[in-house]
Protein backbone atom coordinates (compact mmCIF):
# COMPACT_ATOMS: atom_id res chain seq x y z
CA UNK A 1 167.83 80.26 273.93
CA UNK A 2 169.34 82.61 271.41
CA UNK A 3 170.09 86.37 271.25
CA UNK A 4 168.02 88.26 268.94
CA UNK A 5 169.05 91.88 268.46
CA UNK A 6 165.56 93.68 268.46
CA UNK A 7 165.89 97.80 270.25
CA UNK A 8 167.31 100.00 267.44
CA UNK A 9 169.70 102.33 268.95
CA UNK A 10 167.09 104.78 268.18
CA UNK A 11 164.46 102.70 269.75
CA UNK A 12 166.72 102.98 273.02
CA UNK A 13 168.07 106.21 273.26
CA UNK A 14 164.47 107.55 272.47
CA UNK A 15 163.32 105.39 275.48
CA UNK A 16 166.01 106.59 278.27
CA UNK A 17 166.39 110.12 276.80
CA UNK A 18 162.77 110.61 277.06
CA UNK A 19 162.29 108.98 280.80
CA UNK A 20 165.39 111.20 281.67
CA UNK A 21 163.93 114.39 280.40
CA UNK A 22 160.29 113.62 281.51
CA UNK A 23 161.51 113.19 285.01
CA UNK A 24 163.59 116.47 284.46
CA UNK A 25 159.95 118.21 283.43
CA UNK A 26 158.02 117.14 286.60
CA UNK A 27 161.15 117.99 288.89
CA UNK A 28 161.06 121.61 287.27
CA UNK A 29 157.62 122.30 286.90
CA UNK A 30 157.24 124.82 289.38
CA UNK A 31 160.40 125.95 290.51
CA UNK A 32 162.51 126.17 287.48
CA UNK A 33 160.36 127.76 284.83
CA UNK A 34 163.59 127.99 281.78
CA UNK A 35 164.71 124.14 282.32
CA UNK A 36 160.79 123.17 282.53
CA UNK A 37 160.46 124.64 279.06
CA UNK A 38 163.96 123.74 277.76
CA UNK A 39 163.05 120.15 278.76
CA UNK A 40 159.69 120.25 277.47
CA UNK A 41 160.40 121.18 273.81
CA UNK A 42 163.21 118.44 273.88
CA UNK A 43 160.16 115.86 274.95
CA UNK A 44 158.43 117.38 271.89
CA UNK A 45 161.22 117.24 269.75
CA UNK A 46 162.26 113.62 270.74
CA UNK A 47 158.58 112.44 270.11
CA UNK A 48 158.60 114.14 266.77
CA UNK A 49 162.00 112.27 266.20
CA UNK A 50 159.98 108.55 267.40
CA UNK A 51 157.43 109.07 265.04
CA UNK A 52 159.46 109.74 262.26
CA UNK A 53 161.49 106.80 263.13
CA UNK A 54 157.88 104.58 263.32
CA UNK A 55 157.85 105.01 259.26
CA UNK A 56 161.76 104.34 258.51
CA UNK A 57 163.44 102.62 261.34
CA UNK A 58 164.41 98.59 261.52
CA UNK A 59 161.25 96.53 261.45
CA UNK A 60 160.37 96.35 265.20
CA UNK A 61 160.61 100.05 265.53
CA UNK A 62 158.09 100.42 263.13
CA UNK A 63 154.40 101.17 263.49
CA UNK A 64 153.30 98.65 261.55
CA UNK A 65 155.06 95.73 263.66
CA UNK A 66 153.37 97.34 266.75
CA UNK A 67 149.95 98.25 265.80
CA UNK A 68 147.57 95.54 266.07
CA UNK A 69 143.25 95.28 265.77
CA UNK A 70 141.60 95.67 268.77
CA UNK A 71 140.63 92.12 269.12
CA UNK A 72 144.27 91.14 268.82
CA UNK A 73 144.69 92.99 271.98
CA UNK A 74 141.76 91.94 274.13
CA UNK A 75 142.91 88.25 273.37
CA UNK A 76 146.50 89.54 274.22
CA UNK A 77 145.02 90.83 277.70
CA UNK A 78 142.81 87.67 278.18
CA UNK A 79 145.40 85.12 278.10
CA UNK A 80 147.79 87.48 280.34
CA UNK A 81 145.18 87.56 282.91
CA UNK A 82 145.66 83.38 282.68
CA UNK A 83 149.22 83.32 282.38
CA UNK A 84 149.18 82.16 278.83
CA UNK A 85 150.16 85.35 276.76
CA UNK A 86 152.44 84.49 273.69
CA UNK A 87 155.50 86.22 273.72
CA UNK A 88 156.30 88.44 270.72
CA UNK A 89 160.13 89.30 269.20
CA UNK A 90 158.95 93.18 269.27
CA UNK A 91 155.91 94.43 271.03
CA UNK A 92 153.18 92.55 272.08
CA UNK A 93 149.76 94.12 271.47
CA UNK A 94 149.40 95.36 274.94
CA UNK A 95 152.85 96.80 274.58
CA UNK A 96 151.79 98.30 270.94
CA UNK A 97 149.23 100.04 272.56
CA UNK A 98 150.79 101.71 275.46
CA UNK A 99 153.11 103.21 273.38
CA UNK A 100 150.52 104.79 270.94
CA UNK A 101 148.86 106.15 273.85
CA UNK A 102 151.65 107.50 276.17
CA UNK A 103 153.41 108.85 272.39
CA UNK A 104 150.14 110.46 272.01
CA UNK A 105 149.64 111.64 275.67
CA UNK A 106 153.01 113.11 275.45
CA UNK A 107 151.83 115.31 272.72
CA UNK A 108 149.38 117.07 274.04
CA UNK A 109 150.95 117.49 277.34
CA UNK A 110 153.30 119.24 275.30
CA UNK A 111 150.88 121.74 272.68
CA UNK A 112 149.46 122.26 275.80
CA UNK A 113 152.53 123.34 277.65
CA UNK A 114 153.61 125.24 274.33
CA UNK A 115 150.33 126.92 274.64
CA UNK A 116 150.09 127.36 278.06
CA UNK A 117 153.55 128.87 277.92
CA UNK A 118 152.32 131.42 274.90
CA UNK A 119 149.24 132.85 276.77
CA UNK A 120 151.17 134.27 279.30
CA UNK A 121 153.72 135.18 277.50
CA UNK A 122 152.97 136.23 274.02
CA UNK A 123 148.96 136.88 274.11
CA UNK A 124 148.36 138.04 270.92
CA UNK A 125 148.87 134.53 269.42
CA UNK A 126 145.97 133.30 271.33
CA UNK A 127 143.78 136.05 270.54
CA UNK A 128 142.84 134.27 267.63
CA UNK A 129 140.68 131.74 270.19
CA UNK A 130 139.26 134.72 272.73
CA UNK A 131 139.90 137.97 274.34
CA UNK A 132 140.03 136.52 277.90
CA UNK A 133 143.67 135.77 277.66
CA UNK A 134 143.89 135.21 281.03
CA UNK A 135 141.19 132.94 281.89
CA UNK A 136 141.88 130.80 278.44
CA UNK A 137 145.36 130.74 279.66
CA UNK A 138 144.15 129.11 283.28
CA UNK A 139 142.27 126.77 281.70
CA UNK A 140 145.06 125.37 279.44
CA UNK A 141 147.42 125.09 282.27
CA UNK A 142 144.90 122.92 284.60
CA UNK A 143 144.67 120.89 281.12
CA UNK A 144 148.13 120.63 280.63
CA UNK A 145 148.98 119.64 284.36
CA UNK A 146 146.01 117.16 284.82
CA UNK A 147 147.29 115.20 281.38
CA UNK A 148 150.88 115.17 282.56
CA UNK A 149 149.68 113.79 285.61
CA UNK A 150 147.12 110.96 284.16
CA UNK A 151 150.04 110.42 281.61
CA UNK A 152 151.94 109.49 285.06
CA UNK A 153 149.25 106.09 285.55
CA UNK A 154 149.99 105.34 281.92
CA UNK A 155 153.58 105.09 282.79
CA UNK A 156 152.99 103.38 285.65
CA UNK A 157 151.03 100.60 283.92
CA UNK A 158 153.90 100.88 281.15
CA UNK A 159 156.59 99.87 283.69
CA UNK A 160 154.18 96.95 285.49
CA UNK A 161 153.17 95.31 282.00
CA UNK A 162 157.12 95.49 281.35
CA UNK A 163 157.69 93.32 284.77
CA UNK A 164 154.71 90.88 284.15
CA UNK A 165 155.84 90.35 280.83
CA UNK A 166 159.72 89.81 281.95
CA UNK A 167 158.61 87.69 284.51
CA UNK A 168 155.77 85.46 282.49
CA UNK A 169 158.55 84.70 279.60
CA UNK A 170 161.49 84.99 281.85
CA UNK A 171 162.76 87.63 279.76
CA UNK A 172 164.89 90.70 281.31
CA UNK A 173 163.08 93.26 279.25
CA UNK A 174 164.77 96.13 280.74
CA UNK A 175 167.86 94.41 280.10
CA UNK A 176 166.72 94.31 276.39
CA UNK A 177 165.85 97.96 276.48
CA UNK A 178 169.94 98.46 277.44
CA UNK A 179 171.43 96.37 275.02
CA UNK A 180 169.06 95.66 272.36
CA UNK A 181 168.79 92.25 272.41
CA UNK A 182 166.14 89.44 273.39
CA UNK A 183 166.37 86.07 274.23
CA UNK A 184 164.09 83.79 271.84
CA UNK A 185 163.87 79.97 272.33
CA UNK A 186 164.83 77.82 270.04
CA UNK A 187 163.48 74.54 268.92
CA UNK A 188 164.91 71.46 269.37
């Protein structure tokens, strides 16, 4: 086996920066309102920061090494469900995937918020969209809560694909997510 630098520092300050301040949002959702917010812009701002870093960071933090067809993906999934998935230096297409959907989850869990946050507190933004402020506002926050929680099975999914995958290739992918590096094996 050799070591294969693969996680960025980017790539894995992005990753524990935004589990930290996720978990800081759901502890503070509805006790404390200004650290909800504070952490919830920094989420937004972090995201903004991962996307920008899809177009110019090293090659596995890229989009392009982590977006793959469709079919690509359903013949990822088929031979994981027979133990027989190929293991990839960066993401796998299953991996690619997740992260395109939870970075876009994220997103509109926070607009949401953002907006949520605005039509109680500064109306006359939102009068562009209707007059009844208040029910508009209502109807963003049970949209904003019910994608932060269905967000939650995403990460949950997220963090069993991670153990299935460490465990099919015997590869410590947390481990990888510390340090940036991956074990590849080499042939003889």
């Amino acid at each position: 086996m050799k070591k294969i630098y693969v996680w960025d520092q980017g790539v894995r300050s992005f990753h524990w920066l935004l589990l930290i301040l996720v978990c800081m949002c759901y502890a503070t959702e509805d006790k404390w309102m200004q650290l909800h917010l504070i952490s919830g812009y920094a989420v937004m701002g972090l995201v903004l920061l991962r996307i920008l870093w899809g177009f110019i960071g090293s090659i596995h933090a890229r989009f392009n090494d982590f977006i793959f067809h469709p079919i690509d993906i359903f013949n990822y999934l088929a031979a994981l469900t027979k133990g027989k998935a190929k293991s990839y230096r960066g993401h796998n297409p299953a991996g690619g995937l997740m992260i395109i959907v939870l970075l876009s989850m994220i997103l509109m869990v926070t607009l949401s918020g953002i907006m949520t946050y605005e039509s109680a507190n500064n109306p006359y933004i939102l009068k562009i969209f209707t007059d009844d402020i208040w029910k508009f506002g209502h109807w963003l926050e049970e949209i904003h809560e019910g994608i932060a929680e269905f967000m939650l099975l995403f990460i949950t999914i997220h963090v069993i694909g991670v153990l299935v995958e460490s465990y099919l290739h015997k590869e410590n992918l947390i481990k990888a997510m510390i340090n940036g590096y991956k074990h590849e094996k080499t042939e003889k």
